[in-house]
N, C-alpha and C. Protein backbone atom coordinates (compact mmCIF):
# COMPACT_ATOMS: atom_id res chain seq x y z
N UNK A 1 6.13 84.01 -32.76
CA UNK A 1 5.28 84.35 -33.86
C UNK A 1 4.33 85.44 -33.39
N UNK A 2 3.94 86.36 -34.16
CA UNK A 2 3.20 87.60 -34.01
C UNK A 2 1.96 87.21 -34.71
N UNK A 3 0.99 87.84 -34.42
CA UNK A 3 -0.59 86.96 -35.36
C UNK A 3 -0.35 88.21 -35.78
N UNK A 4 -0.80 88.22 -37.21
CA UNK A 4 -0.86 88.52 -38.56
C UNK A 4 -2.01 90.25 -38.68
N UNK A 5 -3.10 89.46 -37.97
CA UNK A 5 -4.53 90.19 -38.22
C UNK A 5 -4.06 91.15 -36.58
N UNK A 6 -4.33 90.23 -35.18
CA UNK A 6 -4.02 90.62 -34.12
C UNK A 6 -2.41 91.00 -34.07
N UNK A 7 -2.04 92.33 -33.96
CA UNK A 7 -0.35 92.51 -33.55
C UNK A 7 -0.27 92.21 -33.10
N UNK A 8 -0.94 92.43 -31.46
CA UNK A 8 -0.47 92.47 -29.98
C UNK A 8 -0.65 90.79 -29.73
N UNK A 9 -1.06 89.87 -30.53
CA UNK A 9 -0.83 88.50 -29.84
C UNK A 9 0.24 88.03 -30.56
N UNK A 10 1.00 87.12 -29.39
CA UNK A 10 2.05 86.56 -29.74
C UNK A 10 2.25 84.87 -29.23
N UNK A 11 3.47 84.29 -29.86
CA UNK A 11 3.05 82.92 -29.46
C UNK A 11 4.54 82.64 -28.99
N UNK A 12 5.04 81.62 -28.45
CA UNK A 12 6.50 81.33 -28.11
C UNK A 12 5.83 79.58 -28.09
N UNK A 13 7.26 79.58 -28.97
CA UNK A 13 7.01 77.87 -28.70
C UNK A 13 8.43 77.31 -28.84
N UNK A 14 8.17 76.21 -28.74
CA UNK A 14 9.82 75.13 -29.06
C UNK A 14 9.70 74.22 -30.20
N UNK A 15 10.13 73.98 -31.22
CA UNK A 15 10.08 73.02 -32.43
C UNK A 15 11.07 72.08 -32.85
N UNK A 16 11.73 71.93 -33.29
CA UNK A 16 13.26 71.47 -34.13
C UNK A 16 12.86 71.63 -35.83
N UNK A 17 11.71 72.07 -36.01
CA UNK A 17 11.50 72.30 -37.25
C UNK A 17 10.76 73.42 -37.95
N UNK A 18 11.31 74.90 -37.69
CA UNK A 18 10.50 76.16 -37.72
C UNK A 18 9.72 76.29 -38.62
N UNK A 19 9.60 75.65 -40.03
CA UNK A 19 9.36 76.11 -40.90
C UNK A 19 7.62 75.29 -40.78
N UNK A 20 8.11 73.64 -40.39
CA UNK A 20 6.92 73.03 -40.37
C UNK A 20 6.08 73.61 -39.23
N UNK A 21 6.52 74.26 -38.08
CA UNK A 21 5.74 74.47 -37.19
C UNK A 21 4.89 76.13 -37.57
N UNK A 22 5.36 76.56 -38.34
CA UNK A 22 4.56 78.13 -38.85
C UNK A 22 3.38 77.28 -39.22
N UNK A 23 3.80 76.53 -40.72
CA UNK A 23 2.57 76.00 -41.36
C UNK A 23 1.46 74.90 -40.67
N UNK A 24 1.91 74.27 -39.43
CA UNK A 24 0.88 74.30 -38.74
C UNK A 24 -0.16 75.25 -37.91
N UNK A 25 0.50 76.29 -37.56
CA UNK A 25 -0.06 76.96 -36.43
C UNK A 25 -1.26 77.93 -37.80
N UNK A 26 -0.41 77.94 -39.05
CA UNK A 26 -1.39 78.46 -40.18
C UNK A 26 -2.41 77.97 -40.82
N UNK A 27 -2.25 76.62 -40.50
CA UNK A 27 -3.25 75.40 -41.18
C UNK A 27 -3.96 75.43 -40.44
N UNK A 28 -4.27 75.43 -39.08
CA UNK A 28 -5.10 75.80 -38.05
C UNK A 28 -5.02 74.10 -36.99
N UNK A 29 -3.90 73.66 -37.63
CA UNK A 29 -3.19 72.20 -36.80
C UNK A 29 -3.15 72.54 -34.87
N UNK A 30 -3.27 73.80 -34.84
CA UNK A 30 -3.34 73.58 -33.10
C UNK A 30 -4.60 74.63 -32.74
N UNK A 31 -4.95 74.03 -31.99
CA UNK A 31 -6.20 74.40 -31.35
C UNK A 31 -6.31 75.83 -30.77
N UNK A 32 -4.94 76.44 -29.86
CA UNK A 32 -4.86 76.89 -28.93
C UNK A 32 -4.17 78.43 -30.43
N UNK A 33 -4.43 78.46 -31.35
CA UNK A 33 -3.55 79.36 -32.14
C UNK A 33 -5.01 79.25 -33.58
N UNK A 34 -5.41 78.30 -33.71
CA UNK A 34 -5.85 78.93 -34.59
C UNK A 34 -7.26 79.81 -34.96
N UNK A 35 -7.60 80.04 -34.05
CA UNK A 35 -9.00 81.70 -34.38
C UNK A 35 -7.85 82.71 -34.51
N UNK A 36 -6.46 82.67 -34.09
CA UNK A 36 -5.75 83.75 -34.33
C UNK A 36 -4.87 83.94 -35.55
N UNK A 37 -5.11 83.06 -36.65
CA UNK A 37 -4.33 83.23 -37.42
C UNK A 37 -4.77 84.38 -38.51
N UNK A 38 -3.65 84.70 -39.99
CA UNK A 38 -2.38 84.03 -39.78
C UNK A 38 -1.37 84.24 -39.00
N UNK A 39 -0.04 83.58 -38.63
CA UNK A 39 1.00 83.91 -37.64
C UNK A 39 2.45 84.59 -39.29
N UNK A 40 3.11 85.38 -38.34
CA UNK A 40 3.97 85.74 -38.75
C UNK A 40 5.27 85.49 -38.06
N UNK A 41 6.19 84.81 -38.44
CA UNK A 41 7.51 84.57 -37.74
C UNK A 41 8.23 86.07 -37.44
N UNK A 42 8.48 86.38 -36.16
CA UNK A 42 9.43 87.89 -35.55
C UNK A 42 10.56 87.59 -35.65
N UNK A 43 11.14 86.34 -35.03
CA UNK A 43 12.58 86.14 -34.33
C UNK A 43 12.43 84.22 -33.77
N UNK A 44 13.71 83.75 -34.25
CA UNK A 44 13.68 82.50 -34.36
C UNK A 44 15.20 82.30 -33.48
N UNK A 45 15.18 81.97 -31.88
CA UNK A 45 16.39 81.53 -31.86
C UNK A 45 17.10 80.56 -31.56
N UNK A 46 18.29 79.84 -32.17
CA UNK A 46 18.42 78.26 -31.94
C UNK A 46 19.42 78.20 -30.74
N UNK A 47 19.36 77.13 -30.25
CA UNK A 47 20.05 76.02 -29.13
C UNK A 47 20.67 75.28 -29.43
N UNK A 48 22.02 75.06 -28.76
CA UNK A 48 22.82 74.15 -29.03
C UNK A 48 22.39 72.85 -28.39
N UNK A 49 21.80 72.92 -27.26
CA UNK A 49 21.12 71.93 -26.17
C UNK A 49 19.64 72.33 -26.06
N UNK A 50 18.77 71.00 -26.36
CA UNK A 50 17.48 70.83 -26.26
C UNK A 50 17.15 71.86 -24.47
N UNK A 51 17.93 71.40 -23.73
CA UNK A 51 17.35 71.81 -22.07
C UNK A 51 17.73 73.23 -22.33
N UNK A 52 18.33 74.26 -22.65
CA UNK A 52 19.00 75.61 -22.94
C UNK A 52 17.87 76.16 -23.73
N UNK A 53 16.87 75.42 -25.01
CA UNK A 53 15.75 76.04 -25.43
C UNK A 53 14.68 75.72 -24.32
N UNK A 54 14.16 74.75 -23.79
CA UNK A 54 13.15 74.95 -22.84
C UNK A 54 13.24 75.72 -21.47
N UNK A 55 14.59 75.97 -21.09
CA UNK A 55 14.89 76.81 -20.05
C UNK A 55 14.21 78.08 -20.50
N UNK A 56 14.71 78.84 -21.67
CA UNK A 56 15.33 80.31 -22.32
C UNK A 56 13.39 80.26 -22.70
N UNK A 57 12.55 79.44 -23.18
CA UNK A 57 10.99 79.38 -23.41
C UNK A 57 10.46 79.47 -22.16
N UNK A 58 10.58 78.82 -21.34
CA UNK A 58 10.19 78.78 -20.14
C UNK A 58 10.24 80.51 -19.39
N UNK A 59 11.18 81.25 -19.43
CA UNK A 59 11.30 82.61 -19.41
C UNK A 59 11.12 83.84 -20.27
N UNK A 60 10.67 83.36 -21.29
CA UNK A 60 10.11 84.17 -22.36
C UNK A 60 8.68 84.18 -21.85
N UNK A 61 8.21 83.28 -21.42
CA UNK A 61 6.81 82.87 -20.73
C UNK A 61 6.34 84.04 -19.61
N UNK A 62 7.56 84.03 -18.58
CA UNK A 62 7.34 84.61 -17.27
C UNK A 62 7.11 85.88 -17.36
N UNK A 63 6.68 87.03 -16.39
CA UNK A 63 6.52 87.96 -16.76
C UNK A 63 7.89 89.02 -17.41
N UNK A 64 8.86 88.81 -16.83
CA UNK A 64 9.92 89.49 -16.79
C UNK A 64 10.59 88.55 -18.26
N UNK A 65 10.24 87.92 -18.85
CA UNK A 65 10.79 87.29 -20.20
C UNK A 65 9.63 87.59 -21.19
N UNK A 66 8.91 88.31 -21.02
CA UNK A 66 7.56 88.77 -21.71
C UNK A 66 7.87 90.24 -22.12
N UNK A 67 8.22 91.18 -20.74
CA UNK A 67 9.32 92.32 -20.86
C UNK A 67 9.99 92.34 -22.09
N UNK A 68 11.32 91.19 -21.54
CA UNK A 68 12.56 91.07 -22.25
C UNK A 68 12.06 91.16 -24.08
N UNK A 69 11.15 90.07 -23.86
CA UNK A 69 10.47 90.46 -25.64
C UNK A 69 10.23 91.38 -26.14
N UNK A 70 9.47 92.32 -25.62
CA UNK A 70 9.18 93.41 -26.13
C UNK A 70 10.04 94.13 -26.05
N UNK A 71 11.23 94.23 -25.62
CA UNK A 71 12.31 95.07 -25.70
C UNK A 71 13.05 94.99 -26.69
N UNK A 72 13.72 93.49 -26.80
CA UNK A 72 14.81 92.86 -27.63
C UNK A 72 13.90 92.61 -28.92
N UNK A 73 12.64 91.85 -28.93
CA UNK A 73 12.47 91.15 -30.19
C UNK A 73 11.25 92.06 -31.48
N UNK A 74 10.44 92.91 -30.91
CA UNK A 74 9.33 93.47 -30.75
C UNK A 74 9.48 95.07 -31.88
């Protein structure tokens, strides 16, 4: 998710339910996201295996999967 007001902040998370997790992070349901709202969904991508999305998050995180974002998704 891209914040709305702020471009340059962005959020990466893991859900099983994208749609409910926007409208939290918009409702101001998490702490750590909401002075930055609203969020805008960029790029949503699914997993066949729960461990394959926290791996692939886990490196979106790192610096070199932070890169990769701004290349591929950005």
């Amino acid at each position: 998710m891209r914040g709305a007001v702020d471009r340059e902040r962005y959020y990466v998370g893991l859900t099983a339910d994208v749609t409910e997790r926007l409208a939290t992070h918009n409702g101001g349901g998490s702490v750590h996201t909401a002075s930055l709202r609203p969020w805008q969904l960029v790029v949503c991508v699914e997993f066949a295996r729960e461990s394959s999305a926290i791996a692939f998050e886990k490196y979106l995180k790192s610096g070199s999967g932070r890169a990769f974002a701004k290349r591929h998704f950005i």
